[in-house]
Protein backbone atom coordinates (compact mmCIF):
# COMPACT_ATOMS: atom_id res chain seq x y z
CA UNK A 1 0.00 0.00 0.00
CA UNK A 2 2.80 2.54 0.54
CA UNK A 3 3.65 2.20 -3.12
CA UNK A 4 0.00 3.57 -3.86
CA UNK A 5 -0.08 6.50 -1.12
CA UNK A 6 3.65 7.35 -2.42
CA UNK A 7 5.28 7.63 0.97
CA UNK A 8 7.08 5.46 3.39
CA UNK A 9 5.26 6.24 6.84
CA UNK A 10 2.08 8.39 5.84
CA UNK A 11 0.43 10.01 8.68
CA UNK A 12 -3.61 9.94 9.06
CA UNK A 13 -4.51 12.32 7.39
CA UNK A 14 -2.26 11.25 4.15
CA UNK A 15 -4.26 7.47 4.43
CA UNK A 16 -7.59 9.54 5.13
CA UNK A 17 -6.89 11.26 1.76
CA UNK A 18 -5.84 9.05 0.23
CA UNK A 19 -8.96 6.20 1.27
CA UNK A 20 -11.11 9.25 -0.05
CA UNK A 21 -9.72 9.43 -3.64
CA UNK A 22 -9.96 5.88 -4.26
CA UNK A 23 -13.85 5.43 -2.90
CA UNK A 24 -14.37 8.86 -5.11
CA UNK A 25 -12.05 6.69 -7.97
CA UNK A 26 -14.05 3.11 -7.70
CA UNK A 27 -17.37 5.22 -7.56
CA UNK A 28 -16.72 6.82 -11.32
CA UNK A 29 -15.85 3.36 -12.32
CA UNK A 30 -18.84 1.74 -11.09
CA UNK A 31 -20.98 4.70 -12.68
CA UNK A 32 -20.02 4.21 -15.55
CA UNK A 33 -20.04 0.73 -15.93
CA UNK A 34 -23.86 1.01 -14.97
CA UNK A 35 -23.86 3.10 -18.44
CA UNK A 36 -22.68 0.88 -20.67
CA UNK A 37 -19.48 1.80 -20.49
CA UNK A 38 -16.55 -1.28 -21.36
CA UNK A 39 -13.96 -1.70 -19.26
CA UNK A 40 -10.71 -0.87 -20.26
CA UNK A 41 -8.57 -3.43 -22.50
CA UNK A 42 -5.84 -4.98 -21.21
CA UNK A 43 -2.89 -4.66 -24.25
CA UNK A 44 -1.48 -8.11 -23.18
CA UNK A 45 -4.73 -9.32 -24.05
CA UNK A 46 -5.35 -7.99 -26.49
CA UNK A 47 -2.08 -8.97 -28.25
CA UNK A 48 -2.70 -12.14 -27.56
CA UNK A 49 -6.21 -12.47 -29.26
CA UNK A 50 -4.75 -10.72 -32.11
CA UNK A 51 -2.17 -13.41 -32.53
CA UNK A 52 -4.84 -16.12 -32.37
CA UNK A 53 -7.38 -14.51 -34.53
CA UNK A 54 -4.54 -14.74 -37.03
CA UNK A 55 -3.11 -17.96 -36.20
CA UNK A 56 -7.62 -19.04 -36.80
CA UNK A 57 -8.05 -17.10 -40.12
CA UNK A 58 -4.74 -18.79 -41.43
């Protein structure tokens, strides 16, 4: 988790802020994947079903 908030030792109110972006984060996410919205590609993925959609029309 210290990766995420940036900082070795963060103090409350650094975790407070911190807890408060990613609930205000996850909530835009969630909204608009009750849209329609896709979620986002992963390239790996998508790479990879490239490969075997060529590999299948061979």
């Amino acid at each position: 988790m210290n990766h995420r908030i940036h900082r070795n030792h963060p103090n409350m109110w650094q975790f407070i802020k911190f807890f408060q972006a990613e609930e205000k984060r996850l909530q835009t996410i969630v909204l608009q994947w009750s849209a329609g919205a896709s979620k986002k590609a992963n390239p790996r993925t998508t790479f990879i079903q490239n490969r075997i959609n060529t590999l299948h029309d061979r």
